[in-house]
PDB file of N, CA and C in Angstrom:
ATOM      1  N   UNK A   1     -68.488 -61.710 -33.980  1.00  0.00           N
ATOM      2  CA  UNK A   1     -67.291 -62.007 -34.732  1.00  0.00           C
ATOM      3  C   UNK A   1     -66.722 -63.334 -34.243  1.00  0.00           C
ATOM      4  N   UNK A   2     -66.502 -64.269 -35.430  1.00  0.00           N
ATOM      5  CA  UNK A   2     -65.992 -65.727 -35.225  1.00  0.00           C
ATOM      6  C   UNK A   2     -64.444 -65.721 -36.021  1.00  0.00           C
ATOM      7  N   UNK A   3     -63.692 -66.675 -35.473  1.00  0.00           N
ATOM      8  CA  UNK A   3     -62.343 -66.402 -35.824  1.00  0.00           C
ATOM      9  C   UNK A   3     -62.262 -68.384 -35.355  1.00  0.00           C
ATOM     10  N   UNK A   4     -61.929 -68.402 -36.785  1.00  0.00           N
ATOM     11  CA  UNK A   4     -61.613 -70.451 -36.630  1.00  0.00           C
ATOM     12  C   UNK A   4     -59.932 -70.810 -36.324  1.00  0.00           C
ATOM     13  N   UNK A   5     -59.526 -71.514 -35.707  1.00  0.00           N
ATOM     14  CA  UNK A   5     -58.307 -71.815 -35.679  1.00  0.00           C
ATOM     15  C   UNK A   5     -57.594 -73.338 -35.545  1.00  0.00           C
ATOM     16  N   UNK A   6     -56.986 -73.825 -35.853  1.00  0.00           N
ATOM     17  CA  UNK A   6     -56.504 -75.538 -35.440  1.00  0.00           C
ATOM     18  C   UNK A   6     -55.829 -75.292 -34.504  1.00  0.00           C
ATOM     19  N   UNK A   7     -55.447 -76.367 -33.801  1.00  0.00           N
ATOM     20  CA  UNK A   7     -54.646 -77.348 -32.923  1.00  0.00           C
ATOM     21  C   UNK A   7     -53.283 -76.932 -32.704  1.00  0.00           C
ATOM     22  N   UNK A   8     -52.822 -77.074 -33.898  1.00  0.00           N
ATOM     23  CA  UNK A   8     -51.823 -77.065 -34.628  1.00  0.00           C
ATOM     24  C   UNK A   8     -50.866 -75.521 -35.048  1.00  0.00           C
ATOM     25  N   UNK A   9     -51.267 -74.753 -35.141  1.00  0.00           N
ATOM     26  CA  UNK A   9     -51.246 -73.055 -35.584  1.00  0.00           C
ATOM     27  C   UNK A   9     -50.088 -72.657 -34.576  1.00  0.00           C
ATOM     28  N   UNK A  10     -48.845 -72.581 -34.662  1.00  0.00           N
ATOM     29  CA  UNK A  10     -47.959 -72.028 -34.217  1.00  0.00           C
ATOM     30  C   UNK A  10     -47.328 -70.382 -34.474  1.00  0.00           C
ATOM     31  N   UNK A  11     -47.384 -69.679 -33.573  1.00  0.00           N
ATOM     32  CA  UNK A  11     -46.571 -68.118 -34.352  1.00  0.00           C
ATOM     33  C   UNK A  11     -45.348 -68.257 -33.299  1.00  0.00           C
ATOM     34  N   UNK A  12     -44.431 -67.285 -34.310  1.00  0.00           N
ATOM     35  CA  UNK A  12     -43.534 -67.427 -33.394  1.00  0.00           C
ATOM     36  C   UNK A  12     -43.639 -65.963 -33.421  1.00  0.00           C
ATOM     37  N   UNK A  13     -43.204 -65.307 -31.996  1.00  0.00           N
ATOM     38  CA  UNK A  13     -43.284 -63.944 -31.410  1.00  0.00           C
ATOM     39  C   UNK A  13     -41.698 -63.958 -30.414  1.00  0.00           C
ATOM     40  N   UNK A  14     -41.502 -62.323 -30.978  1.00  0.00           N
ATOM     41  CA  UNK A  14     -40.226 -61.924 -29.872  1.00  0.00           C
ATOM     42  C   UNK A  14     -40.832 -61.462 -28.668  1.00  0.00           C
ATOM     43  N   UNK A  15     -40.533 -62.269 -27.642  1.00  0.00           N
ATOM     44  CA  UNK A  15     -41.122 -62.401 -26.291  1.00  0.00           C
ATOM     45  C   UNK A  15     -40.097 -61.491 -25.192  1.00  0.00           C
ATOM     46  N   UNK A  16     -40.356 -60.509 -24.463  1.00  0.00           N
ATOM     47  CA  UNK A  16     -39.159 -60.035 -23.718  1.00  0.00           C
ATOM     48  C   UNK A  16     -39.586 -60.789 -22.084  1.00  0.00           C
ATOM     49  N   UNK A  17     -37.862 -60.987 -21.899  1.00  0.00           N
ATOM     50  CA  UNK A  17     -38.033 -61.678 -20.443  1.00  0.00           C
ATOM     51  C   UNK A  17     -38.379 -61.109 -19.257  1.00  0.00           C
ATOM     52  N   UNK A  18     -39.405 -61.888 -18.309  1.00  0.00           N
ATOM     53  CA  UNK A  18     -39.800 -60.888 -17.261  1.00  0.00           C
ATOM     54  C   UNK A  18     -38.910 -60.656 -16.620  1.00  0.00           C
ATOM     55  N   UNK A  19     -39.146 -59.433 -15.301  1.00  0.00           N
ATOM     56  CA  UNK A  19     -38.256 -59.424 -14.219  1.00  0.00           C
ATOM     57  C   UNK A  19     -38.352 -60.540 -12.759  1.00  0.00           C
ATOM     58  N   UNK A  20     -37.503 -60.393 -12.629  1.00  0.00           N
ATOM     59  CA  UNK A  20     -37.215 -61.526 -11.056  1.00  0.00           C
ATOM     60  C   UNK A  20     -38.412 -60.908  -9.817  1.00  0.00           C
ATOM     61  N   UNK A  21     -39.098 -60.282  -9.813  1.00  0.00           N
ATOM     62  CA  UNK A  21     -39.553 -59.986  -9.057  1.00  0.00           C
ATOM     63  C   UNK A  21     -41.131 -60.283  -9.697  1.00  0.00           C
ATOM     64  N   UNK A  22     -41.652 -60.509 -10.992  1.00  0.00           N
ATOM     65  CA  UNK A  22     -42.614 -60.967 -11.304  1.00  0.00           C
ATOM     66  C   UNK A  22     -43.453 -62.161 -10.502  1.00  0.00           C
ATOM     67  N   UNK A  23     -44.754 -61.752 -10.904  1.00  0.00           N
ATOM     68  CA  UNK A  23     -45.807 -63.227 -10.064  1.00  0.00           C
ATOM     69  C   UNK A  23     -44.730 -64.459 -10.906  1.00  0.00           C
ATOM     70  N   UNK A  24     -44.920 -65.748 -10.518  1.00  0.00           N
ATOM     71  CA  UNK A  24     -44.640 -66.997 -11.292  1.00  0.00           C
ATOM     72  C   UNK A  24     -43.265 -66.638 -11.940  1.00  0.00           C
ATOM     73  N   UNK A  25     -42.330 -65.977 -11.561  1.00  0.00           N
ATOM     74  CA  UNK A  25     -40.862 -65.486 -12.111  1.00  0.00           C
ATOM     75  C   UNK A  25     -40.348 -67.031 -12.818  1.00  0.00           C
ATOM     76  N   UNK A  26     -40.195 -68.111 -11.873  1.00  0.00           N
ATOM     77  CA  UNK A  26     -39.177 -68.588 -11.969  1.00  0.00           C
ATOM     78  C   UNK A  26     -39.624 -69.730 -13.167  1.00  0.00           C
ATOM     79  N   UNK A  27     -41.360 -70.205 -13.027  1.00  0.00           N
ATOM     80  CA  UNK A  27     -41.565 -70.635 -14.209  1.00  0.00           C
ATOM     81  C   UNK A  27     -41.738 -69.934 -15.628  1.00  0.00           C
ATOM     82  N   UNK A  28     -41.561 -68.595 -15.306  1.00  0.00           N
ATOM     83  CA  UNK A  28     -42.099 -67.533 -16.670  1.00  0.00           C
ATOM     84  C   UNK A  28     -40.287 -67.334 -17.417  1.00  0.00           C
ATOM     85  N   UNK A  29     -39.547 -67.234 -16.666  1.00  0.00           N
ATOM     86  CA  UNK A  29     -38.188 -66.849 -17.098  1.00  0.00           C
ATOM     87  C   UNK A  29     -37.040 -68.526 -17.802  1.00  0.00           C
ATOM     88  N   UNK A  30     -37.811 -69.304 -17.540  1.00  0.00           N
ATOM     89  CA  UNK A  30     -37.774 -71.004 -17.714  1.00  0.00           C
ATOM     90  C   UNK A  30     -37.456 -70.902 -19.275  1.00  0.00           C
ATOM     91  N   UNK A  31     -37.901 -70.748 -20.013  1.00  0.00           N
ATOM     92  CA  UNK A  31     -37.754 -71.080 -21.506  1.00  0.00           C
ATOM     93  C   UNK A  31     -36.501 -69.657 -21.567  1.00  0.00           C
ATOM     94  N   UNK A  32     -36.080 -68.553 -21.335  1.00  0.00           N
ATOM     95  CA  UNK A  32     -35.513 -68.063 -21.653  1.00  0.00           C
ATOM     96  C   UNK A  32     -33.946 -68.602 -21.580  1.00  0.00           C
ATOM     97  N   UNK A  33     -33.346 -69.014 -20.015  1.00  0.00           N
ATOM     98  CA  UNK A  33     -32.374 -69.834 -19.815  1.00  0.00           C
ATOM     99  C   UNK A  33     -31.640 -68.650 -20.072  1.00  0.00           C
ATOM    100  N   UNK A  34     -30.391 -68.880 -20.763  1.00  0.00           N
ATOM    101  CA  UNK A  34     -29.095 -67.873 -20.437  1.00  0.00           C
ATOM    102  C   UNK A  34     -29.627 -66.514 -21.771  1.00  0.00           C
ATOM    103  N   UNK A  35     -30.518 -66.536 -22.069  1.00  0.00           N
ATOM    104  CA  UNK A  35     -30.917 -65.378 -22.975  1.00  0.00           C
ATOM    105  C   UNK A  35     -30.885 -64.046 -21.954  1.00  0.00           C
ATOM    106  N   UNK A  36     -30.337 -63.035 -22.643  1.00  0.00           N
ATOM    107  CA  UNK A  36     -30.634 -61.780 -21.999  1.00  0.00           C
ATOM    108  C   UNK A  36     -31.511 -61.306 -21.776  1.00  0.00           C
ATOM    109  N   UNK A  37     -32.389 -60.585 -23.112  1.00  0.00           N
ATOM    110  CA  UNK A  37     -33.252 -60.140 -22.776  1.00  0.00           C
ATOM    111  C   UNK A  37     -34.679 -60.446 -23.516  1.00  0.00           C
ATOM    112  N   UNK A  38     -34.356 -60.838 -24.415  1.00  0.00           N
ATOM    113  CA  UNK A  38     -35.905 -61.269 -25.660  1.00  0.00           C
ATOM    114  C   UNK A  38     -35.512 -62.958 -26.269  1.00  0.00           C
ATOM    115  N   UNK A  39     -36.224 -63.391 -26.509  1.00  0.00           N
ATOM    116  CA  UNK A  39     -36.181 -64.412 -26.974  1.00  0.00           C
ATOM    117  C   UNK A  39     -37.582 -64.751 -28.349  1.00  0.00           C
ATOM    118  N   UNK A  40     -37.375 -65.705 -29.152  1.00  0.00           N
ATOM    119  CA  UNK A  40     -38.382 -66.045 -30.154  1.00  0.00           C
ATOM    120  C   UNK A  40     -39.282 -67.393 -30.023  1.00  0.00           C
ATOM    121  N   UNK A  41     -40.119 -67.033 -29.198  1.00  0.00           N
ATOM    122  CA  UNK A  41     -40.956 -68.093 -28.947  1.00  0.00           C
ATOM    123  C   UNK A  41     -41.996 -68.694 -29.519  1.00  0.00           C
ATOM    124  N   UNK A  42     -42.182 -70.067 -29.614  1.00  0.00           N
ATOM    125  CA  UNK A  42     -43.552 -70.479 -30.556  1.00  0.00           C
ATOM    126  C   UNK A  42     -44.596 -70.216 -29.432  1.00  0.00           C
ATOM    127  N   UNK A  43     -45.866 -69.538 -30.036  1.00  0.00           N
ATOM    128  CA  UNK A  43     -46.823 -69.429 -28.843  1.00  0.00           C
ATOM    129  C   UNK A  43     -48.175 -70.172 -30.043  1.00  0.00           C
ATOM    130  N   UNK A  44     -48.949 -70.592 -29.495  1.00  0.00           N
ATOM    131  CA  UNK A  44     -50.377 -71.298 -29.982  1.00  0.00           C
ATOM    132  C   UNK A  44     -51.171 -69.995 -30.591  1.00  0.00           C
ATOM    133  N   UNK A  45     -51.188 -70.224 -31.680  1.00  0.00           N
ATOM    134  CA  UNK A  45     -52.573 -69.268 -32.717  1.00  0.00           C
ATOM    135  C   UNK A  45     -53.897 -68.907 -31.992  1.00  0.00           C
ATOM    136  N   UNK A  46     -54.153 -69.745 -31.056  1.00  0.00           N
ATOM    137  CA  UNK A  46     -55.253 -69.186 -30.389  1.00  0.00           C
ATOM    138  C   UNK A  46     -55.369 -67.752 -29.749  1.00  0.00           C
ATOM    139  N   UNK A  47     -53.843 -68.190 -29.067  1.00  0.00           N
ATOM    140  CA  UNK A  47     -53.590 -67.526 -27.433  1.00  0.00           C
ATOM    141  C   UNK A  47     -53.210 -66.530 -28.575  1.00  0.00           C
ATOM    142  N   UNK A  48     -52.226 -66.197 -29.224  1.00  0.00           N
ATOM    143  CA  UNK A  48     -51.998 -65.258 -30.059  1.00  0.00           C
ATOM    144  C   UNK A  48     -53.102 -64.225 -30.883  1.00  0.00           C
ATOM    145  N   UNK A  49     -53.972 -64.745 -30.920  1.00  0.00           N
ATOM    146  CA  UNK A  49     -55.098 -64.068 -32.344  1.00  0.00           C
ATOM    147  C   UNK A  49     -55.895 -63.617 -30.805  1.00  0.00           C
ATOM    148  N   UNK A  50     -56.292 -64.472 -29.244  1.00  0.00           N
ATOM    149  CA  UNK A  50     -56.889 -63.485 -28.764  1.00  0.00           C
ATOM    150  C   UNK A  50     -55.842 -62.303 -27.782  1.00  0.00           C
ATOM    151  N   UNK A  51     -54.554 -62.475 -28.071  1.00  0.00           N
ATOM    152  CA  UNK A  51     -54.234 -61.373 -27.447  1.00  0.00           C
ATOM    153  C   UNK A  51     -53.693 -60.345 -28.198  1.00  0.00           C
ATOM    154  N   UNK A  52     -54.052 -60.614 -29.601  1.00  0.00           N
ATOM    155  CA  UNK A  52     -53.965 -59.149 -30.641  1.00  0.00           C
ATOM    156  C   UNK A  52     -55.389 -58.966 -30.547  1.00  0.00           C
ATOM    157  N   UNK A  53     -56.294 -59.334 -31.094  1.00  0.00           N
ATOM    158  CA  UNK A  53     -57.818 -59.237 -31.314  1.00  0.00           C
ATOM    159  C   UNK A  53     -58.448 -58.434 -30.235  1.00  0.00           C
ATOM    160  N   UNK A  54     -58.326 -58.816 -28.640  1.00  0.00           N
ATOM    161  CA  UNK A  54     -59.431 -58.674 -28.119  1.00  0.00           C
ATOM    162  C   UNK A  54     -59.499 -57.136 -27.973  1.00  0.00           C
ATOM    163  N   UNK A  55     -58.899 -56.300 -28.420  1.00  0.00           N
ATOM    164  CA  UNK A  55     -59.204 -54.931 -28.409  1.00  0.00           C
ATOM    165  C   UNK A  55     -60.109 -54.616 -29.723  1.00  0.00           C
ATOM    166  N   UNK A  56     -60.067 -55.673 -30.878  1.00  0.00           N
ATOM    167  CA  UNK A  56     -61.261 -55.297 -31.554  1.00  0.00           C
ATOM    168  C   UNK A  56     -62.323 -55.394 -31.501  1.00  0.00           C
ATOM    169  N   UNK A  57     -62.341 -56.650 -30.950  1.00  0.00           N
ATOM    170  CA  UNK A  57     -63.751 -56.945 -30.183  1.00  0.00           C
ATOM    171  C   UNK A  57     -64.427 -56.250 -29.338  1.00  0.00           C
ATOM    172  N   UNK A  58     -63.685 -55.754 -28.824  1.00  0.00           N
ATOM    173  CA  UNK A  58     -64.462 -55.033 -27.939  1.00  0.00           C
ATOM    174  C   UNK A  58     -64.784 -53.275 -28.258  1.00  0.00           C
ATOM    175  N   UNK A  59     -63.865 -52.670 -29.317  1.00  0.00           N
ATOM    176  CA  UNK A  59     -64.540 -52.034 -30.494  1.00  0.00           C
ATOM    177  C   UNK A  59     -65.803 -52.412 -30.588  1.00  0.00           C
ATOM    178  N   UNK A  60     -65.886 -53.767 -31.475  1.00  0.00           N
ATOM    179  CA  UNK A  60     -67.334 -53.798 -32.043  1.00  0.00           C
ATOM    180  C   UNK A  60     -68.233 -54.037 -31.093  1.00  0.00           C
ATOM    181  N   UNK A  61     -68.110 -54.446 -29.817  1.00  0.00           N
ATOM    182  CA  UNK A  61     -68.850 -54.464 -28.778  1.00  0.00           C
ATOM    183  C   UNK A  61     -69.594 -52.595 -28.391  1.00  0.00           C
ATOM    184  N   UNK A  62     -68.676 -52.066 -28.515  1.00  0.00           N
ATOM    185  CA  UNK A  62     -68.567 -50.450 -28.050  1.00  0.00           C
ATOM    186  C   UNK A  62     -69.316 -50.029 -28.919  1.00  0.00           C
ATOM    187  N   UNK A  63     -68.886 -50.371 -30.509  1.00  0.00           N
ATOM    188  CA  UNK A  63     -70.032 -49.190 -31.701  1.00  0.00           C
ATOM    189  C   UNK A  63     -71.455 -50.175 -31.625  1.00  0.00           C
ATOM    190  N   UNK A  64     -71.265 -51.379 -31.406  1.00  0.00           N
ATOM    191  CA  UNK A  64     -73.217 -51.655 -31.942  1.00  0.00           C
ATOM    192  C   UNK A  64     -73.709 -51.544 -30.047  1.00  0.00           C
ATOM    193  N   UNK A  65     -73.403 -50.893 -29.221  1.00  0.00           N
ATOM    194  CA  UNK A  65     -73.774 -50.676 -27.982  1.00  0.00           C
ATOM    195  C   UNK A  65     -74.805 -48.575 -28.375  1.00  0.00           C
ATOM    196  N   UNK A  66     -73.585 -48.250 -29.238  1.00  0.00           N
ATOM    197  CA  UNK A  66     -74.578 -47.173 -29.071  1.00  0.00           C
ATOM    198  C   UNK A  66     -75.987 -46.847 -30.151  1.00  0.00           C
ATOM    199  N   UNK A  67     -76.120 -47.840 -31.092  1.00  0.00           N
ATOM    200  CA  UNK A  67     -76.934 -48.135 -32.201  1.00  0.00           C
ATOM    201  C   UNK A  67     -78.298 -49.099 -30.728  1.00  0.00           C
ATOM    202  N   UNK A  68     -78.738 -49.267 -30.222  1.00  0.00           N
ATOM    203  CA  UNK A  68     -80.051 -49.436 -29.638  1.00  0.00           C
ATOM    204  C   UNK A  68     -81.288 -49.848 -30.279  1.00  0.00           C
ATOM    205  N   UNK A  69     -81.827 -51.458 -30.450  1.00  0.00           N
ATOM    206  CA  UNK A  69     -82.863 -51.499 -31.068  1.00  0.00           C
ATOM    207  C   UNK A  69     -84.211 -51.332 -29.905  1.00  0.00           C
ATOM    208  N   UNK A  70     -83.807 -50.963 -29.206  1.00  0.00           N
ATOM    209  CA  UNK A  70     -85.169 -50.724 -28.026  1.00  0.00           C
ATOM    210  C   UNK A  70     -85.856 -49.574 -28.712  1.00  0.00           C
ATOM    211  N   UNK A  71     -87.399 -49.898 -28.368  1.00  0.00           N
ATOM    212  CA  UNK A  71     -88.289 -48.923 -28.739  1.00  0.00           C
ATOM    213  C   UNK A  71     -88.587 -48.022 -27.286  1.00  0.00           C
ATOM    214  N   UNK A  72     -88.749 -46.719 -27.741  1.00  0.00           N
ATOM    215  CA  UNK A  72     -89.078 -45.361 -26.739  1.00  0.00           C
ATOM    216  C   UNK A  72     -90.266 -45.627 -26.183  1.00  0.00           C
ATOM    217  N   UNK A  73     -90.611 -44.902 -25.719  1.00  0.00           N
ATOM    218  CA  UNK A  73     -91.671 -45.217 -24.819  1.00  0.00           C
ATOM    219  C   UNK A  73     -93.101 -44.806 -25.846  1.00  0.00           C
ATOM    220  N   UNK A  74     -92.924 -44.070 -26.763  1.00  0.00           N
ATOM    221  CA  UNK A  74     -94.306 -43.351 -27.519  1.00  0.00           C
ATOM    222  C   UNK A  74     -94.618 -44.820 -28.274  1.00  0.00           C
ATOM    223  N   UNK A  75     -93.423 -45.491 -29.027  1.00  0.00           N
ATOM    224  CA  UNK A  75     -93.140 -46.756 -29.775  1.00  0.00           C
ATOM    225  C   UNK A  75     -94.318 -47.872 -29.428  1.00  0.00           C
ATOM    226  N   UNK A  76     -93.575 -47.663 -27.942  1.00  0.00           N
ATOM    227  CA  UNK A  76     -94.354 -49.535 -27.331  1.00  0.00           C
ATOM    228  C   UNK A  76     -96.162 -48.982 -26.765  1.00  0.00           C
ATOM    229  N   UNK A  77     -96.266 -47.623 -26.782  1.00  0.00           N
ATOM    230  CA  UNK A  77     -97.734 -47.545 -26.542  1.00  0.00           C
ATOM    231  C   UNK A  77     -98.370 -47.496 -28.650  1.00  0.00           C
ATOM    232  N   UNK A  78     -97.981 -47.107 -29.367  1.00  0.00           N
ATOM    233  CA  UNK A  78     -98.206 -46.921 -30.341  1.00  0.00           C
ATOM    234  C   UNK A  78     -98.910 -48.097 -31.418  1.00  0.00           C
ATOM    235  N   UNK A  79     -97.576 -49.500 -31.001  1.00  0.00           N
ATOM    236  CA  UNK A  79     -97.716 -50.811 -32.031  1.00  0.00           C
ATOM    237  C   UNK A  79     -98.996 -51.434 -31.528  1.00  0.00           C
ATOM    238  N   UNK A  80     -99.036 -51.397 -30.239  1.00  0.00           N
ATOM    239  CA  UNK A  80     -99.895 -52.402 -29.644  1.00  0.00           C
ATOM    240  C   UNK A  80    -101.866 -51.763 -30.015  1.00  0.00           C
ATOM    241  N   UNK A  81    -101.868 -50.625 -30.712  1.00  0.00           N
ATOM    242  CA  UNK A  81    -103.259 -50.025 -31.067  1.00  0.00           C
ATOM    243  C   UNK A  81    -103.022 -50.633 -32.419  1.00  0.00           C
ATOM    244  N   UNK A  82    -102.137 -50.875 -33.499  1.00  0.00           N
ATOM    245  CA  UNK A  82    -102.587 -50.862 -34.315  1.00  0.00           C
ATOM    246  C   UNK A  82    -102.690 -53.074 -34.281  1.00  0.00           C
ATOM    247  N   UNK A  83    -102.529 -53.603 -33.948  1.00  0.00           N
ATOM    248  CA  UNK A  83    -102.314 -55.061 -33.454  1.00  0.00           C
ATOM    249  C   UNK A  83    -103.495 -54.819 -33.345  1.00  0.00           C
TER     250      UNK A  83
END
């Protein structure tokens, strides 16, 4: 699965502010400023589409994992007589 995106692709998302005790607090809480608790941030289409997406992906990773094109063992003695 391919997913195209520009440069350019802005979403804006309601972002809630971390706590003070977070890794990187003081640069993560930076764009919020005197906001309480959520704020509406532009975030990049990329970063956005893979942090909704990557749970589908990895769906389709999961269903064509149990579909198997390996041949059994009777298979790979079988082709090679009639070759």
């Amino acid at each position: 699965m391919t997913t195209g995106y520009t440069a350019l692709e802005i979403v804006e998302k309601n972002r809630k502010k971390p706590k003070k005790t977070s890794t990187s607090a003081s640069i993560a809480r930076a764009p919020f400023e005197d906001h309480e608790f959520t704020k509406v941030l532009p975030i990049p289409g990329i970063i956005d589409g893979y942090n909704n997406g990557i749970n589908i992906v990895d769906q389709a990773n999961q269903l064509r994992s149990y579909f198997t094109t390996h041949p059994n063992r009777t298979e790979k003695e079988f082709f090679p007589r009639i070759y």
